[in-house]
C-alpha atoms as a PDB file:
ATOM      1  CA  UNK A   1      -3.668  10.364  -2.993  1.00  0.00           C
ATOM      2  CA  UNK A   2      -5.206  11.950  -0.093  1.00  0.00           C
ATOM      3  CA  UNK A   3      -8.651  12.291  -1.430  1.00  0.00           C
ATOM      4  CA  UNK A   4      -8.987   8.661  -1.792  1.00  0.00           C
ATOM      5  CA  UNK A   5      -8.646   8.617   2.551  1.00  0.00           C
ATOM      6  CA  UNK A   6     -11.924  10.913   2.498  1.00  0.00           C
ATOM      7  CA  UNK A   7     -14.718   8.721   3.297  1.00  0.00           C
ATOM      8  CA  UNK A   8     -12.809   6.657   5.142  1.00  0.00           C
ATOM      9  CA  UNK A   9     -13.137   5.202   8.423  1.00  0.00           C
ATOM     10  CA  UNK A  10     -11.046   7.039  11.372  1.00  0.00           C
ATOM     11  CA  UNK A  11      -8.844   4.027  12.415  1.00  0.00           C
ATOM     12  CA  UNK A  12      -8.477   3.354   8.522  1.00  0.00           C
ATOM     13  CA  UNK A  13      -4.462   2.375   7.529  1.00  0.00           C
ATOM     14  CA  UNK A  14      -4.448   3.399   4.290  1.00  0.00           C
ATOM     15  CA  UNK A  15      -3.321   6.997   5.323  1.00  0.00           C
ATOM     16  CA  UNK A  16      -0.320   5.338   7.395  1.00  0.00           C
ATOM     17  CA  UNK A  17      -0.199   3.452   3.855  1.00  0.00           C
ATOM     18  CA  UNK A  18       0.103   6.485   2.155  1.00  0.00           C
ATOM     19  CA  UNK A  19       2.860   8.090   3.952  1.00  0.00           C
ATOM     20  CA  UNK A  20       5.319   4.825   3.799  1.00  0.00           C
ATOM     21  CA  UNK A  21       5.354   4.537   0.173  1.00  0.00           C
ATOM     22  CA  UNK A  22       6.012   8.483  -0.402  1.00  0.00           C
ATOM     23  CA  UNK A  23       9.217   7.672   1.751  1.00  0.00           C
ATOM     24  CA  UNK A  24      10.285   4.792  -0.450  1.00  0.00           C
ATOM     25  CA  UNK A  25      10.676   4.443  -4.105  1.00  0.00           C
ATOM     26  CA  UNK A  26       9.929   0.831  -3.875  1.00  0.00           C
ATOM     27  CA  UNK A  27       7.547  -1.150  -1.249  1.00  0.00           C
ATOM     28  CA  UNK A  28       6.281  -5.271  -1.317  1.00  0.00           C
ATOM     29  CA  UNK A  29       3.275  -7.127   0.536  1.00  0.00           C
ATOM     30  CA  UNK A  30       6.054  -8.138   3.455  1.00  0.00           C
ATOM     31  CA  UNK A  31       7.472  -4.562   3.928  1.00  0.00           C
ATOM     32  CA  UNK A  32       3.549  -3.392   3.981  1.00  0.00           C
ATOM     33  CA  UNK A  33       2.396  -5.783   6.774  1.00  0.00           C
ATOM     34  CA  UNK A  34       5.389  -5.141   8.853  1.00  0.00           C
ATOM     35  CA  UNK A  35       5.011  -1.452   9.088  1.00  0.00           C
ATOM     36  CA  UNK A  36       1.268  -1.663   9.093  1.00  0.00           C
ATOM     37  CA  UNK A  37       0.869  -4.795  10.847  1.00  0.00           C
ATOM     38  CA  UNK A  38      -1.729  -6.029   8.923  1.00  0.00           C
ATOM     39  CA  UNK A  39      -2.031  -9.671   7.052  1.00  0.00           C
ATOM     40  CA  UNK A  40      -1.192 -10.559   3.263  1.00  0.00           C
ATOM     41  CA  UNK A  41      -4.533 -10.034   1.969  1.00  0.00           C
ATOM     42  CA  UNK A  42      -5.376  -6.337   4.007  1.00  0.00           C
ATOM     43  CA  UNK A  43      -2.248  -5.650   2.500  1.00  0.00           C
ATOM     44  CA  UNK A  44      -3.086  -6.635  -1.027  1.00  0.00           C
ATOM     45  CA  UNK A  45      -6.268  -4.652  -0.567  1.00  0.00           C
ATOM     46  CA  UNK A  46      -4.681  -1.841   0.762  1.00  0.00           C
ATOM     47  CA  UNK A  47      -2.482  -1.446  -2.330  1.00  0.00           C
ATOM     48  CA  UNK A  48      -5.314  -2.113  -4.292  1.00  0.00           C
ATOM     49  CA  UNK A  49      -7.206   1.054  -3.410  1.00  0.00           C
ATOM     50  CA  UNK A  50      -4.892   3.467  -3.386  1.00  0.00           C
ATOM     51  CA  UNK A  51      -4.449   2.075  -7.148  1.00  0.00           C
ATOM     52  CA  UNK A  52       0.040   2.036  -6.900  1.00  0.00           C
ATOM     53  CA  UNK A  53       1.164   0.636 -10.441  1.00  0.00           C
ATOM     54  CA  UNK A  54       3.429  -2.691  -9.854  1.00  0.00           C
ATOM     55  CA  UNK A  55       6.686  -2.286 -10.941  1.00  0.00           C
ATOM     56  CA  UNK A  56       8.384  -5.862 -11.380  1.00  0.00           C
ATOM     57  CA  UNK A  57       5.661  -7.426 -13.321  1.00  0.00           C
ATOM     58  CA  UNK A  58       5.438 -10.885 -11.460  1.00  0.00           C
ATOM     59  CA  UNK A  59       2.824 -12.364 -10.017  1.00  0.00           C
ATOM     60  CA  UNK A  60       4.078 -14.106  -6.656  1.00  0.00           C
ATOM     61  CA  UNK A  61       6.750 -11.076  -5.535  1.00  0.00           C
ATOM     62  CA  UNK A  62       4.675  -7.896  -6.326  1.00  0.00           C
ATOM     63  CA  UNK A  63       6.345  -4.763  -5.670  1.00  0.00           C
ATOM     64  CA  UNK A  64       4.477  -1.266  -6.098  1.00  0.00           C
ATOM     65  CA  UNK A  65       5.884   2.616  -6.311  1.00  0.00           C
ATOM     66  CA  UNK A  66       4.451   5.976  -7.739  1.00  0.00           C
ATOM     67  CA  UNK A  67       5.198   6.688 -10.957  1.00  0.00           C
END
């Protein structure tokens, strides 16, 4: 997971991103922006990079984990 942080800007979140989902089995768009304090769609895009597989399968209330 790391190496996708590597050409990454300094200020970048994903490596904040990173270390809240290894410390919970289970995370959603709302938890993300909370902890992150980013909007809907940086965290969308967020989750999107780092490539987490979805877990309940819906399309409104996403949640992602590693697998």
């Amino acid at each position: 997971m790391l190496r996708r942080t590597r050409d990454r800007r300094g200020n970048s979140k994903l490596p904040r991103l990173i270390d809240y989902v290894l410390t919970r089995p289970l995370v959603s768009s709302a938890m993300v922006e909370k902890e992150l304090r980013v909007t809907t769609r940086g965290a969308l895009n967020l989750v999107g990079e780092l490539g987490l597989r979805e877990i309940t399968g819906r399309g409104r209330y996403r949640a992602w984990g590693i697998v």
